[in-house]
Protein backbone atom coordinates (compact mmCIF):
# COMPACT_ATOMS: atom_id res chain seq x y z
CA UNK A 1 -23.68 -10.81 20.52
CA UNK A 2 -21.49 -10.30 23.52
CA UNK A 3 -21.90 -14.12 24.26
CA UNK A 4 -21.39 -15.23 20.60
CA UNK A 5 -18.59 -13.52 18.78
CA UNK A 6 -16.71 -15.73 16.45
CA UNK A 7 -14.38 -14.21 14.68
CA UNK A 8 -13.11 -11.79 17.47
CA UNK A 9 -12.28 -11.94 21.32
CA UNK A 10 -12.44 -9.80 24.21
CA UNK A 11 -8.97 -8.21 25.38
CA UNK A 12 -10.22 -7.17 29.46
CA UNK A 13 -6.63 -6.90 29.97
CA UNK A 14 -6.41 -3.61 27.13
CA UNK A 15 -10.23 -2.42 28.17
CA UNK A 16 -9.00 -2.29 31.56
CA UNK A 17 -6.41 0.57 31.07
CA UNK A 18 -8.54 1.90 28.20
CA UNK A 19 -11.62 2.64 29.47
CA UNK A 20 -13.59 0.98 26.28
CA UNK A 21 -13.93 -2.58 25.05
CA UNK A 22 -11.35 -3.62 23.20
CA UNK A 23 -11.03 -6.73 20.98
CA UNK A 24 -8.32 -8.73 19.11
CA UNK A 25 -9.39 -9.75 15.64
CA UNK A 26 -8.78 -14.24 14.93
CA UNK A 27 -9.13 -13.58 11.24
CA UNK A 28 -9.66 -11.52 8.50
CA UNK A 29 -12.64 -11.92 6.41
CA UNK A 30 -15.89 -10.83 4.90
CA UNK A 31 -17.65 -12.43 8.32
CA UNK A 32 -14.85 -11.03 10.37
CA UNK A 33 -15.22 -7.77 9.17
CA UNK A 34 -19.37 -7.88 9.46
CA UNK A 35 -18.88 -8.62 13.60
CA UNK A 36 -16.57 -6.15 13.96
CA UNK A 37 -19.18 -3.63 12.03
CA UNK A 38 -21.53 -4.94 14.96
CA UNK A 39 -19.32 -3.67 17.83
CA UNK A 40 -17.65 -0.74 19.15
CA UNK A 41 -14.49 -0.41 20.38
CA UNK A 42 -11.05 -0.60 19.75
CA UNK A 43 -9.67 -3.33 17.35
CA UNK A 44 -6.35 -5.35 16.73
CA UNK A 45 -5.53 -7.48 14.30
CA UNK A 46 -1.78 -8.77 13.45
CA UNK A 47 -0.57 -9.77 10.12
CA UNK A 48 2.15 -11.18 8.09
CA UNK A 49 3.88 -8.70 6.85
CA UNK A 50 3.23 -9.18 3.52
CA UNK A 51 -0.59 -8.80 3.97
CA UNK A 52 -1.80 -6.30 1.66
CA UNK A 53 -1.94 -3.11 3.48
CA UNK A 54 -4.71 -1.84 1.10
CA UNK A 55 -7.41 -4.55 2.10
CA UNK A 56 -6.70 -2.79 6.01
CA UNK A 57 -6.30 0.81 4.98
CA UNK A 58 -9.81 0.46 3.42
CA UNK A 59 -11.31 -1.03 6.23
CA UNK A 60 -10.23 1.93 8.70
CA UNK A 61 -7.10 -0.20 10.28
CA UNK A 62 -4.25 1.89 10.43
CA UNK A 63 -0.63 0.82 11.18
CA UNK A 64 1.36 0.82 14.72
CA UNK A 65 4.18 -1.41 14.80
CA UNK A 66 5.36 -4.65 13.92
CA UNK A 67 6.14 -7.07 16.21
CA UNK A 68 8.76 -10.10 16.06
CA UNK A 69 10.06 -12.85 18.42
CA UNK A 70 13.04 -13.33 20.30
CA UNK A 71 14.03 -16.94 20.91
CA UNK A 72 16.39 -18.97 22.35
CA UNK A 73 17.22 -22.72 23.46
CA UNK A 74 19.60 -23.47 26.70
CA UNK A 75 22.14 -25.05 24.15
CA UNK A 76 22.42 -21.17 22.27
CA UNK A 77 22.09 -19.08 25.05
CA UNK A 78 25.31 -17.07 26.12
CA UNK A 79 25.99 -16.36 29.68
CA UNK A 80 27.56 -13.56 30.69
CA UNK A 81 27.95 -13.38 34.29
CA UNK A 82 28.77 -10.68 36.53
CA UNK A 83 29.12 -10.89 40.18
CA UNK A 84 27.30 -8.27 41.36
CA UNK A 85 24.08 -8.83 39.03
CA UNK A 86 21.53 -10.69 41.10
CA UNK A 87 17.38 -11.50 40.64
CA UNK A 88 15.75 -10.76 44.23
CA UNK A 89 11.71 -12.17 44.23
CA UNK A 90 10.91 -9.88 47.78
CA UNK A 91 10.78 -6.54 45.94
CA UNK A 92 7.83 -3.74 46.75
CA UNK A 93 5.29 -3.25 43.44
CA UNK A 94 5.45 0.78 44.01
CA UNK A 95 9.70 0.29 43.43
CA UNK A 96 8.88 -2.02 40.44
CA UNK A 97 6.11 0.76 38.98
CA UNK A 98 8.37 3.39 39.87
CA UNK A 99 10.58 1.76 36.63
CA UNK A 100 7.69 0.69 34.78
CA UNK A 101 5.63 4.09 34.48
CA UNK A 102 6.74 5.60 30.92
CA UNK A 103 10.24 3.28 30.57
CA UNK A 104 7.83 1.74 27.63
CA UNK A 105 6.79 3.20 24.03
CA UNK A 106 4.85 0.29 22.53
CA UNK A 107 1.99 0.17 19.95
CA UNK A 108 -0.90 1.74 21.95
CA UNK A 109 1.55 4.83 22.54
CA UNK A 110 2.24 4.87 18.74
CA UNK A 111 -1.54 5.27 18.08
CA UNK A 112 -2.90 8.39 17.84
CA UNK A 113 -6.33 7.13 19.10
CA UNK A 114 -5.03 6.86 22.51
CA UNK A 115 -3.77 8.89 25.09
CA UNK A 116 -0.15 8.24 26.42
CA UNK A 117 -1.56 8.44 30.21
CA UNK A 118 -3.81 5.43 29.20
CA UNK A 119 -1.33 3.57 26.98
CA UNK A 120 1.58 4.13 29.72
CA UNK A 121 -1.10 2.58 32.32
CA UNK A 122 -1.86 -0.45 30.34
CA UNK A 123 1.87 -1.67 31.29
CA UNK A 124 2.20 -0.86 34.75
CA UNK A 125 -1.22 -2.81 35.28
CA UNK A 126 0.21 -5.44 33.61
CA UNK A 127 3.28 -5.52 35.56
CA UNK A 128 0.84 -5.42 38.61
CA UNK A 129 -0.97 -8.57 37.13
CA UNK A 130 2.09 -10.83 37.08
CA UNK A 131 3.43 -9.00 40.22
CA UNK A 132 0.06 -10.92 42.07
CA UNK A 133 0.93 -13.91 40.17
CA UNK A 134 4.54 -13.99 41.58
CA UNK A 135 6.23 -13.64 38.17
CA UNK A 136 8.53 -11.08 38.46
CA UNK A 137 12.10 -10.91 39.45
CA UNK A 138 13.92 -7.29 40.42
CA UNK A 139 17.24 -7.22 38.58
CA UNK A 140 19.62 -6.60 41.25
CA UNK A 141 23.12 -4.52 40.77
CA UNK A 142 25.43 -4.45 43.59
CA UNK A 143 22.00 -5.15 45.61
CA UNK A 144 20.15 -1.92 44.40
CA UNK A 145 17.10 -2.39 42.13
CA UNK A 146 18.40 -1.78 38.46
CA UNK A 147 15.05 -3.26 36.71
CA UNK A 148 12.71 -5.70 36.47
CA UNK A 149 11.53 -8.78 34.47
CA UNK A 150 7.76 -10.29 34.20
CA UNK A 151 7.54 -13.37 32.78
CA UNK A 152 4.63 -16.22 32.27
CA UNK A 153 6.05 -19.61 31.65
CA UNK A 154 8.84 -19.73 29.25
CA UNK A 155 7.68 -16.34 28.21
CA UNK A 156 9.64 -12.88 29.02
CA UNK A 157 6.68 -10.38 29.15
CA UNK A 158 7.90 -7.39 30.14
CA UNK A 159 10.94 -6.03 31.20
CA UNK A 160 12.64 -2.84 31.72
CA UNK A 161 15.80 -0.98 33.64
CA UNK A 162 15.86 2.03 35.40
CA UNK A 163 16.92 5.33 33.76
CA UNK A 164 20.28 5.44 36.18
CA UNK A 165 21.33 1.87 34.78
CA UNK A 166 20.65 2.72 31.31
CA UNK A 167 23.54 2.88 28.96
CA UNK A 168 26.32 1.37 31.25
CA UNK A 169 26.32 -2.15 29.42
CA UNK A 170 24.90 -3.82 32.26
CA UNK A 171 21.64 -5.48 30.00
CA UNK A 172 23.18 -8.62 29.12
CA UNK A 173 24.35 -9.37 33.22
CA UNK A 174 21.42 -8.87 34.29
CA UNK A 175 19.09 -10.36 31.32
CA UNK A 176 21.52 -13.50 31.42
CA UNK A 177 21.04 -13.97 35.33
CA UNK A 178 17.06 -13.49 35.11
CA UNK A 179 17.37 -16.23 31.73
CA UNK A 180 19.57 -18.75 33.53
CA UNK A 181 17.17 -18.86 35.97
CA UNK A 182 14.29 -19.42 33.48
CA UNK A 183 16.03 -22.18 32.50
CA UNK A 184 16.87 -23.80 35.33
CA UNK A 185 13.38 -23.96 35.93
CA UNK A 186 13.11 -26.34 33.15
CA UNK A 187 12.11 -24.63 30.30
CA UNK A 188 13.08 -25.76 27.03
CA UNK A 189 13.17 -22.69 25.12
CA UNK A 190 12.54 -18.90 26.08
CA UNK A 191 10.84 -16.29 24.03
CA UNK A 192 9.56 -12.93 24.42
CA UNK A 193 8.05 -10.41 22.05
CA UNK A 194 9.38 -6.65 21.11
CA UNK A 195 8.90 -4.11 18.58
CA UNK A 196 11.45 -4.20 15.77
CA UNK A 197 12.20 -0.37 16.00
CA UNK A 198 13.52 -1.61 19.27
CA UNK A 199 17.03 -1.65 18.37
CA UNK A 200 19.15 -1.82 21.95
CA UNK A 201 16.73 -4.47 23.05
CA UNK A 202 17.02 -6.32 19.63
CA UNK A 203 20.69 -6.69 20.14
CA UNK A 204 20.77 -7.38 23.48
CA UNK A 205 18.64 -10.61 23.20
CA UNK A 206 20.91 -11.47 19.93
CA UNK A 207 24.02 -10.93 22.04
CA UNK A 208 22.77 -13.68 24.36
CA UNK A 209 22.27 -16.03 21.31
CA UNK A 210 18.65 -15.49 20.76
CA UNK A 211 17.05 -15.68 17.06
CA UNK A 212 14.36 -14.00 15.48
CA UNK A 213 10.47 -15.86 14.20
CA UNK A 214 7.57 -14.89 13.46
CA UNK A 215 7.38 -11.01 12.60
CA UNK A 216 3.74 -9.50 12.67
CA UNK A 217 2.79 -6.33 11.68
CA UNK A 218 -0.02 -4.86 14.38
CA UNK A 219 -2.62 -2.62 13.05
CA UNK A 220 -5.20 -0.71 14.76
CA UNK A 221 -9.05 0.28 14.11
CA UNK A 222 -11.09 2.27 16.94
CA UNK A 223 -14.95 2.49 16.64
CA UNK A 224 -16.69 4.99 18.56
């Protein structure tokens, strides 16, 4: 079975930080539902919104947040420069995990199946993962470390500021510098993903002319 699955795939990235196998769901159906009977683990599958939440509910999936996506061309994107926000690539991982390790409350913290310590773990070993890779930039304030950005492609992955920055307006310097660099890198178009109960994040990327696609509502099922 492990070699054969059809209708779901293997998330090592989750399992990692979980201690379980853990799966993402490619669609819902009848055959979908009988592999997933096969397994155990712990399930995601992500919706339209206006899936029936009754056809989940009675299958054991239960609700943890719905996602939606940021977007943004070079020809809509507003600057806003400072001159002391800089992106510095020659920052230690410990500094970067130091801002990383509970700065996030994302849909494995919102379900009750998992413990924070785990769910809080999944992100800092994914901020090691594109650390290795060489895809992160420290956001830099008058040269001291205010947060970072992880990115893959054209895609902003992760991101955060550190609790001393927080609340001083400073987002949209320091998000602008790290997306005019994106760009100049040749990208067409950046995106990212984020939790609409994320409100200060949701208008910081629309105050730097991003739009909104593709909401998905993320539900949960955990088989022991």
């Amino acid at each position: 079975m492990k070699n054969s699955l059809k209708y779901v795939v293997k998330t090592p990235w989750d399992s990692r930080a979980l201690g379980i196998d853990t799966y993402e769901i490619l669609t819902l159906s009848e055959e979908a539902m009988d592999e997933v009977l096969s397994l155990r683990g712990h399930f995601t599958v992500k919706v339209d919104p206006q899936f029936p939440q009754e056809i989940l509910h009675a299958r054991g999936f239960y609700y943890c947040d719905t996602l939606i996506e940021p977007y943004c061309e070079p020809n809509r994107f507003i600057h806003f420069k400072h001159e002391k926000a800089s992106l510095s690539s020659d920052i230690p991982l410990d500094n970067l995990i130091a801002i990383s390790h509970g700065a996030f409350y994302g849909r494995f913290h919102r379900d009750i199946n998992i413990p924070k310590h785990l769910a809080d773990l999944r992100y800092d070993l994914w901020l090691k993962d594109l650390y290795n890779e060489g895809n992160v930039f420290g956001l830099m304030f008058e040269n001291d470390l205010a947060g970072f950005m992880g990115f893959s492609g054209h895609k902003m992955c992760l991101h955060a500021i550190h609790e001393r920055y927080r609340g001083r307006g400073l987002g949209k310097y320091l998000w602008g510098t790290a997306c005019k660099e994106l760009y100049k890198r040749g990208h067409k178009e950046l995106v990212s993903s984020i939790s609409v109960s994320n409100m200060p994040t949701l208008n910081l990327y629309s105050s730097l002319g991003f739009r909104f696609r593709k909401p998905l509502d993320v539900y949960h099922k955990l088989i022991k």
